[in-house]
Protein backbone atom coordinates (compact mmCIF):
# COMPACT_ATOMS: atom_id res chain seq x y z
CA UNK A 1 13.13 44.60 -35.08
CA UNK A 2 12.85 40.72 -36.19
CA UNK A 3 16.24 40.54 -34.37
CA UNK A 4 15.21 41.82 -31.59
CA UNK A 5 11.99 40.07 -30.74
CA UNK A 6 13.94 36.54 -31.19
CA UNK A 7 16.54 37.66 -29.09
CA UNK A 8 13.99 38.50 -26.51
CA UNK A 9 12.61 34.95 -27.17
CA UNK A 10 15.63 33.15 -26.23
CA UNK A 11 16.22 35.15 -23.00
CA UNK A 12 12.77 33.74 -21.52
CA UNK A 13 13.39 30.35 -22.82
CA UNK A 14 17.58 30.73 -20.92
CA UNK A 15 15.95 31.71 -17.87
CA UNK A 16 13.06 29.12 -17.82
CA UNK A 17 15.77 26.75 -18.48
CA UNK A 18 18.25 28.15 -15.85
CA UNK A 19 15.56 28.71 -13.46
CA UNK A 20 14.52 24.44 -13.98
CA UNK A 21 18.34 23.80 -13.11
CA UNK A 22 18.64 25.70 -10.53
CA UNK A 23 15.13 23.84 -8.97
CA UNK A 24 15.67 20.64 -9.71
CA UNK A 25 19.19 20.69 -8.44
CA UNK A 26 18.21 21.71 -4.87
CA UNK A 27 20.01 19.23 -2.05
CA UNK A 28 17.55 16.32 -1.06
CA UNK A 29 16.84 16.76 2.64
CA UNK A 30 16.05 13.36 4.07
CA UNK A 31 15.33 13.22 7.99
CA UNK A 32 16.86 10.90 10.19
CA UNK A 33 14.38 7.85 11.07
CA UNK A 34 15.23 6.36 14.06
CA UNK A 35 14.63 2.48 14.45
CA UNK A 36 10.88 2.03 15.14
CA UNK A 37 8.46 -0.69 14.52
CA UNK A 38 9.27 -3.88 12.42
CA UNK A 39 6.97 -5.71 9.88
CA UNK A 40 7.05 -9.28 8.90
CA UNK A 41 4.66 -11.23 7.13
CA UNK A 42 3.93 -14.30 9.00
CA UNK A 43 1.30 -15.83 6.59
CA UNK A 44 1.32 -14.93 2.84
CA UNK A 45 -0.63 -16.96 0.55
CA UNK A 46 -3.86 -18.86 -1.26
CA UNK A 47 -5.64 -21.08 1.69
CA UNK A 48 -8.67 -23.38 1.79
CA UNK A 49 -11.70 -21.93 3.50
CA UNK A 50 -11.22 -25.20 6.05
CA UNK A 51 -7.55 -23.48 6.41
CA UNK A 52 -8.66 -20.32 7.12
CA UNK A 53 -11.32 -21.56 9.65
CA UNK A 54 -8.54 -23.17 11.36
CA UNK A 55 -6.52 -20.44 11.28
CA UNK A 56 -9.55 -18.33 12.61
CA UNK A 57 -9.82 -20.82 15.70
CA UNK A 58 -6.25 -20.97 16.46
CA UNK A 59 -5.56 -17.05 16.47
CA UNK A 60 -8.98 -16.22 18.27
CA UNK A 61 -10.75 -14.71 15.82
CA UNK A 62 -13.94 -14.11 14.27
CA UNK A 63 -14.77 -16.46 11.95
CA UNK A 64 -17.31 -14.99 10.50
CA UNK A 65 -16.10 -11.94 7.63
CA UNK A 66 -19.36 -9.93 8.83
CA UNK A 67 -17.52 -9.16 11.50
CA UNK A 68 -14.16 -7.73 9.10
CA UNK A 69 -13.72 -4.62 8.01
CA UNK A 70 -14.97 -4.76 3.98
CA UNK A 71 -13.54 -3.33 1.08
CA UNK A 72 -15.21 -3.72 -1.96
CA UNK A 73 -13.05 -3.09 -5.35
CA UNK A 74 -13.88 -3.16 -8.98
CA UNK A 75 -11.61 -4.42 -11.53
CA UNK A 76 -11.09 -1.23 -13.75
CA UNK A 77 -9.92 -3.60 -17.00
CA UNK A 78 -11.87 -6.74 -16.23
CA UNK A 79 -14.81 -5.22 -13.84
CA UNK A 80 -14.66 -8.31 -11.75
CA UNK A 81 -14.90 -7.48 -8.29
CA UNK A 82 -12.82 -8.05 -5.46
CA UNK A 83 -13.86 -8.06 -1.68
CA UNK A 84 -11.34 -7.48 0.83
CA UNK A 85 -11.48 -7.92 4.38
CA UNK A 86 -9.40 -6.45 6.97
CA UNK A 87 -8.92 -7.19 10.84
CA UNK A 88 -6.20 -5.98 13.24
CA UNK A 89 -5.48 -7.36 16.78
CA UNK A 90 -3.45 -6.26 19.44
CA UNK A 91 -1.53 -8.82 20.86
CA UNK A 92 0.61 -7.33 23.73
CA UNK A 93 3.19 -5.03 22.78
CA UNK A 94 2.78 -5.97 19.20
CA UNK A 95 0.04 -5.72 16.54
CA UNK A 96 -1.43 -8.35 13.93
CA UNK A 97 -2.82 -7.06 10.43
CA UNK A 98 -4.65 -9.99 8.88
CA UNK A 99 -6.11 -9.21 5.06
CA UNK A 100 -8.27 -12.04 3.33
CA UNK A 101 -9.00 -11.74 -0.43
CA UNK A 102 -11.78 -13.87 -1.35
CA UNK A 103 -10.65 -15.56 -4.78
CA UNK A 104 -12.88 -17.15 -7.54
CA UNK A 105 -12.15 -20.65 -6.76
CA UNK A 106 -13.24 -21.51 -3.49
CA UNK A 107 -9.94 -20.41 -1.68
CA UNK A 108 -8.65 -17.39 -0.07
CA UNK A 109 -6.08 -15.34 0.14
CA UNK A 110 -4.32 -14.60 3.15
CA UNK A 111 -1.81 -11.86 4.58
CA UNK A 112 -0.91 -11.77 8.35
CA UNK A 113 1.57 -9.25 9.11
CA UNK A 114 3.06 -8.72 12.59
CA UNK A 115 3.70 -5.45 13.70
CA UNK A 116 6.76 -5.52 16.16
CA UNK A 117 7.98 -2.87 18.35
């Protein structure tokens, strides 16, 4: 009877085993993605405030973050907080994604990303 339960025992743990194979080995269907929109960081770094005013005045926008989109984060480890700020502009056919990170020390940090058809 002992015999009989174990060998009942091992045929569901061989099945749940063959059955994970047979799962996990299923073909990986990737669809074709045809050439679309191209991303390329045209600003990526830690600026002055006087550098990002400029930057503000020569790219026509607001220089005031009130006028961002805000993010606030909290440091899960640390619990320092972070504020983000996000604006996007269209500039013809193509689309500009800036993101400032205020830092600690009286700087910023800047992404601009261009968006390209």
């Amino acid at each position: 009877m002992a015999t009989f339960l174990i060998f009942i025992g091992m045929k569901k743990i061989f099945v749940f085993v063959l059955g994970f194979i047979l799962l996990s080995c299923n073909p990986k269907v990737i669809e074709k993605i045809e050439k679309g929109d191209i991303m390329m960081n045209a600003m990526k770094g830690k600026y002055s405030y006087a550098q990002f005013d400029s930057m503000c005045v020569a790219d026509t926008l607001p220089r005031e973050l009130d006028e961002w989109k805000f993010l606030g984060l909290v440091d899960y480890e640390t619990k320092g907080r972070h504020s983000l700020f996000l604006y996007m502009k269209s500039n013809g056919r193509n689309e500009i994604v800036y993101k400032v990170e205020e830092m600690m020390d009286d700087s910023v940090k800047i992404t601009k990303r261009i968006i390209k058809d």
